[in-house]
Protein backbone atom coordinates (compact mmCIF):
# COMPACT_ATOMS: atom_id res chain seq x y z
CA UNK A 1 -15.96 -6.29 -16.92
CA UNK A 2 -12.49 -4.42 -16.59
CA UNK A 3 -11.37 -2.28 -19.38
CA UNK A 4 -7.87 -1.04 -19.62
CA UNK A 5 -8.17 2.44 -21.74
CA UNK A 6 -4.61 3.86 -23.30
CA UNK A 7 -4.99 7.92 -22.99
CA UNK A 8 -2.87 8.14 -26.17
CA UNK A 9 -4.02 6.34 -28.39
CA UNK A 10 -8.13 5.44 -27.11
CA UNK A 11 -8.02 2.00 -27.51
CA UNK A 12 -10.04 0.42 -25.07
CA UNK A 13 -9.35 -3.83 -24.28
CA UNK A 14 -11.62 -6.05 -22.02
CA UNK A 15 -8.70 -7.27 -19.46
CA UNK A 16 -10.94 -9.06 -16.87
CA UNK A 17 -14.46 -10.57 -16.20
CA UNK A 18 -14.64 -10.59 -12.50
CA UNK A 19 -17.66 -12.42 -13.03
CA UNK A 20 -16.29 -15.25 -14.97
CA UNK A 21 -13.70 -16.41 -11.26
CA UNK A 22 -16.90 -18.93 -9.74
CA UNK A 23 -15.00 -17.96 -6.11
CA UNK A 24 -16.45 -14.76 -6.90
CA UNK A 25 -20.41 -15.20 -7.18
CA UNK A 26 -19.55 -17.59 -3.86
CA UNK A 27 -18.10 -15.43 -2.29
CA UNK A 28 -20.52 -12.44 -2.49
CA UNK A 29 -23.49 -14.36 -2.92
CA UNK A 30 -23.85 -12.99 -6.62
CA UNK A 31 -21.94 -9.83 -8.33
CA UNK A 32 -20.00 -7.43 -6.75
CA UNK A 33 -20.76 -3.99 -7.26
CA UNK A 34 -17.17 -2.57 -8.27
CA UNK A 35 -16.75 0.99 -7.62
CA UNK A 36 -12.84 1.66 -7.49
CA UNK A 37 -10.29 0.31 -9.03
CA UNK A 38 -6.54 0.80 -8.79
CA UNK A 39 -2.86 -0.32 -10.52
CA UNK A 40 0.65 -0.66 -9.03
CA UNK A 41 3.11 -0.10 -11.78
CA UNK A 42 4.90 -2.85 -12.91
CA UNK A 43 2.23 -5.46 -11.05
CA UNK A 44 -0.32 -7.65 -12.83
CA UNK A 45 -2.49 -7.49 -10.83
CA UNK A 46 -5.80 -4.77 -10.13
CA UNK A 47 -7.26 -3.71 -6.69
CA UNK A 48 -10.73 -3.24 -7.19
CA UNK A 49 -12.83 -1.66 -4.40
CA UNK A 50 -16.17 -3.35 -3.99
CA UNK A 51 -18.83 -1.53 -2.33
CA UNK A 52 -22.05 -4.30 -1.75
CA UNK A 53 -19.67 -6.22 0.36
CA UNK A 54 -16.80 -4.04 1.74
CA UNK A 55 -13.86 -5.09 0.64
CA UNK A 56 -10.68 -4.82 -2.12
CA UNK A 57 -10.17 -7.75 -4.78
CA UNK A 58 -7.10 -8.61 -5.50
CA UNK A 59 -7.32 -9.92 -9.40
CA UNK A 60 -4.71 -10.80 -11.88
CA UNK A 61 -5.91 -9.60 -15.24
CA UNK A 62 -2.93 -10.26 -17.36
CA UNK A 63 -2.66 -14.13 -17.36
CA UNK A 64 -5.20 -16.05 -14.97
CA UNK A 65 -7.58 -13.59 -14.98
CA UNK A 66 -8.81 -14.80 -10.84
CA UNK A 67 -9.20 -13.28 -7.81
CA UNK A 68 -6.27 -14.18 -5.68
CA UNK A 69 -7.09 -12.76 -2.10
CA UNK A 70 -10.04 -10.60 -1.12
CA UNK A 71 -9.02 -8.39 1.78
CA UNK A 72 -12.51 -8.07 4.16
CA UNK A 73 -13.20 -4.07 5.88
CA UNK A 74 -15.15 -4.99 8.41
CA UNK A 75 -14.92 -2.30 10.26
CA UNK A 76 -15.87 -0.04 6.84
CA UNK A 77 -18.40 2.37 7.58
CA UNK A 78 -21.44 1.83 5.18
CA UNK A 79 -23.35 -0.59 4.10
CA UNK A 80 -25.28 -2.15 0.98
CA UNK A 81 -25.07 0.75 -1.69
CA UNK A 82 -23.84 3.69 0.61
CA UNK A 83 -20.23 2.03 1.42
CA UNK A 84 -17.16 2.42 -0.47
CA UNK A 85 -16.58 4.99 -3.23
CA UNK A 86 -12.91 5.41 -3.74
CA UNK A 87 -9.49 3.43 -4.01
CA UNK A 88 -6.49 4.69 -4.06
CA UNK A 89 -2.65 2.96 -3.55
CA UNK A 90 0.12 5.42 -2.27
CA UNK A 91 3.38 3.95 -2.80
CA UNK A 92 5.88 4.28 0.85
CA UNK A 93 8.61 2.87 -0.17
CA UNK A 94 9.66 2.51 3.62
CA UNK A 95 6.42 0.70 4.61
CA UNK A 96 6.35 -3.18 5.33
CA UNK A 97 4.24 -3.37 1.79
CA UNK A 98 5.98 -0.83 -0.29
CA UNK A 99 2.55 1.60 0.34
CA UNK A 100 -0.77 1.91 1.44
CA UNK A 101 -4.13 1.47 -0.28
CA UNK A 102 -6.42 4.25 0.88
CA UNK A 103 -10.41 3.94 0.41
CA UNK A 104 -13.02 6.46 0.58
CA UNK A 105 -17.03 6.19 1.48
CA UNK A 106 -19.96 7.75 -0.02
């Protein structure tokens, strides 16, 4: 599940099953193992990193609550439970995408 958590005030809301999007268990053959997760302000959606399968989810937690596109790193290095770690988006406003999403390994 996804939580969003407000630092003020400590409320804590489910925003997402990832589990509940069928595509998802079809897509990695059962559940991903999220280990990163990050926002761009002002976007609905959440990048989450996923390290059994390496790759970053693109889901919409505010309305549809579905994976929209899953971007594949094949050339990741790692594997199984020793692959990615970290997930981070770096805004460049002069970049064809407005930034870049960097991701770390164990």
């Amino acid at each position: 599940q996804l939580y969003l958590v407000d630092p003020k005030s400590r409320n804590v809301e489910v925003v997402g099953d990832l589990t509940a999007d069928p595509a998802v268990k079809g897509f990695f053959g059962g559940l991903p193992d999220i280990e990163a997760a990050t926002w761009i302000d002002g976007s609905p959606f959440a990048f989450l990193g996923i390290e059994n399968s390496p790759c970053i989810v693109e889901y919409e937690w505010h309305m549809s609550k579905r994976v929209f596109r899953v971007f594949n790193l094949e050339k990741f290095r790692g594997r199984d439970n020793l692959s990615l770690e970290g997930l981070a988006w770096v805004p460049v406003p002069t970049a064809r995408n407005q930034g870049y999403f960097y991701a770390a390994s164990e």
